[in-house]
Protein backbone atom coordinates (compact mmCIF):
# COMPACT_ATOMS: atom_id res chain seq x y z
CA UNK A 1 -78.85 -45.22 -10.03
CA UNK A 2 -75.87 -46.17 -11.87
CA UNK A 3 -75.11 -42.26 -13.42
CA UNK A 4 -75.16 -41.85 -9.06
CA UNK A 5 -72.67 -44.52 -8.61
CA UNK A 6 -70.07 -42.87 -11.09
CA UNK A 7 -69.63 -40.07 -9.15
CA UNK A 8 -69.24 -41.76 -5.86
CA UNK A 9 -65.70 -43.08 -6.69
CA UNK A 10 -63.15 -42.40 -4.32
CA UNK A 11 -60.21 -40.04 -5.95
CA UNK A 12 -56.81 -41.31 -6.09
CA UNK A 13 -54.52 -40.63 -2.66
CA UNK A 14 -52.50 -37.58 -3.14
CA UNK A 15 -49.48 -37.49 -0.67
CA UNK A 16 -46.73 -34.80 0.00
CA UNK A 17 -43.74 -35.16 -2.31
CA UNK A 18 -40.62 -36.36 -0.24
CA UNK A 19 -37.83 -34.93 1.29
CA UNK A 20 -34.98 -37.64 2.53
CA UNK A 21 -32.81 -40.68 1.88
CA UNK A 22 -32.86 -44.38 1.77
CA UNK A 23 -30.57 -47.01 1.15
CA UNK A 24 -30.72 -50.24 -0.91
CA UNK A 25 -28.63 -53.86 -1.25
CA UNK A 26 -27.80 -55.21 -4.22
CA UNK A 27 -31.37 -56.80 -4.28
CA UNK A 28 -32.87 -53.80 -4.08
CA UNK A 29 -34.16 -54.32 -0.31
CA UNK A 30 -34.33 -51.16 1.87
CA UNK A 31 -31.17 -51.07 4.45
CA UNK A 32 -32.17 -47.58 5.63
CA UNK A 33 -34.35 -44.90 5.00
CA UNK A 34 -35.19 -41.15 6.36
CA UNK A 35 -37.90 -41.09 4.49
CA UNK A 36 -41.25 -40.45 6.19
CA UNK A 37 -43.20 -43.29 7.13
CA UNK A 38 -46.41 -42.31 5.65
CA UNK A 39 -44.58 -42.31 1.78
CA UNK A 40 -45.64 -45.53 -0.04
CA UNK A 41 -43.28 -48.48 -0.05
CA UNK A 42 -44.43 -49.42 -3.16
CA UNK A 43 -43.55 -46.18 -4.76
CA UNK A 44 -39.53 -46.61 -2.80
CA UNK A 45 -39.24 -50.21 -4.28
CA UNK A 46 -39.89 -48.92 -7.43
CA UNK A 47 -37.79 -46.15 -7.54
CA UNK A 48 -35.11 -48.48 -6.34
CA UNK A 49 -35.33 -51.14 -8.69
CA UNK A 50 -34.67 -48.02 -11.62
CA UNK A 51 -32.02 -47.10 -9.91
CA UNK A 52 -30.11 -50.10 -9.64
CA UNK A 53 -31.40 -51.18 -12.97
CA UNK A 54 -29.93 -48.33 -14.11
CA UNK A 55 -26.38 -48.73 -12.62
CA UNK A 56 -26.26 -52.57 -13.57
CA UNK A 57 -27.19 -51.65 -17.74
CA UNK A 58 -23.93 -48.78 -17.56
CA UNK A 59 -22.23 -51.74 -15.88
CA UNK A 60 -22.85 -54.50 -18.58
CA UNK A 61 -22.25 -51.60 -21.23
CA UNK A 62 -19.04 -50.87 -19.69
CA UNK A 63 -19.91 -47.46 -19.19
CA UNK A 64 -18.84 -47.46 -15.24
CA UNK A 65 -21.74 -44.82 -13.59
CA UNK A 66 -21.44 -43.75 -10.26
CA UNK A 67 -23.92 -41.33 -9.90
CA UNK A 68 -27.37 -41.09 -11.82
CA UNK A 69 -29.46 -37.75 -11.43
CA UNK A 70 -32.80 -37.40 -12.66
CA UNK A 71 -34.70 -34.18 -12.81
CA UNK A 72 -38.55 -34.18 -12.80
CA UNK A 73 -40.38 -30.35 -12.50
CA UNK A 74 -41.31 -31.24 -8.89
CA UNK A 75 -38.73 -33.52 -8.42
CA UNK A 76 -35.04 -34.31 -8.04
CA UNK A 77 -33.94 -37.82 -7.30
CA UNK A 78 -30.25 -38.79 -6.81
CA UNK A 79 -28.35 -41.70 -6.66
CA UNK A 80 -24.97 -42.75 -5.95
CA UNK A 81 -23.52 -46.92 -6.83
CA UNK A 82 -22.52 -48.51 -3.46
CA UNK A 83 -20.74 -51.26 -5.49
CA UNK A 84 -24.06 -53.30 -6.12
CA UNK A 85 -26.12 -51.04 -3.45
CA UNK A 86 -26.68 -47.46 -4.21
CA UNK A 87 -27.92 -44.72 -1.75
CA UNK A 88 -31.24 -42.58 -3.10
CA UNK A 89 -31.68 -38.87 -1.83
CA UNK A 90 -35.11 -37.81 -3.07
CA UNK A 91 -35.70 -33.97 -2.75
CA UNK A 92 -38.69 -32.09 -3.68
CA UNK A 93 -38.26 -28.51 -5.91
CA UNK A 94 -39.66 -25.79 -4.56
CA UNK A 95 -41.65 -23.16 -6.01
CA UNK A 96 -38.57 -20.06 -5.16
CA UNK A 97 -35.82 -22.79 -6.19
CA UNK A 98 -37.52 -22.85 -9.66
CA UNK A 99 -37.92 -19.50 -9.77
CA UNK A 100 -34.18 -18.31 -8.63
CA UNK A 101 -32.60 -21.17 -11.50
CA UNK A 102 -34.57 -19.36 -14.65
CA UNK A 103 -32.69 -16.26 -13.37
């Protein structure tokens, strides 16, 4: 029975790639968001915490940042410093928009 039980395990949730905006305070809580409600907040407080982790490391460096743009193959997330806040578009690359750049 336990060879059974191995492949009874639920798979991992899969969920759309996002498409929208949120918001943040300087401790990283979520002002605003157009995100859908169905994306994890887990996965947002994450992201979040980078981001301003990010902008408070250029800060200490003296390296002033005011926008940080990261570019995954599926992925683009930007961010722009709201003097301790920052603002976080997250847009999903399409399939033609990859296609139409290598062009």
């Amino acid at each position: 029975m336990g060879v059974l039980s191995f492949f009874n395990k639920t798979a991992p949730t899969l969920f759309r790639l996002p498409s929208g905006s949120f918001t943040v305070n300087r401790k990283g809580e979520v002002v605003s968001t157009t995100l859908p409600s169905g994306f994890p907040q887990e996965i947002v407080v994450l992201i979040a915490n980078r981001i301003l982790a990010g902008f408070q490391n250029a800060a200490a460096s003296r390296m002033p940042l005011s926008e940080l743009v990261i570019n995954y193959p599926s992925l683009r997330i930007t961010a722009r410093d709201m003097h301790g806040g920052a603002v976080i578009f997250l847009s999903p690359k399409t399939q033609s928009l990859a296609n139409n750049s290598k062009k």
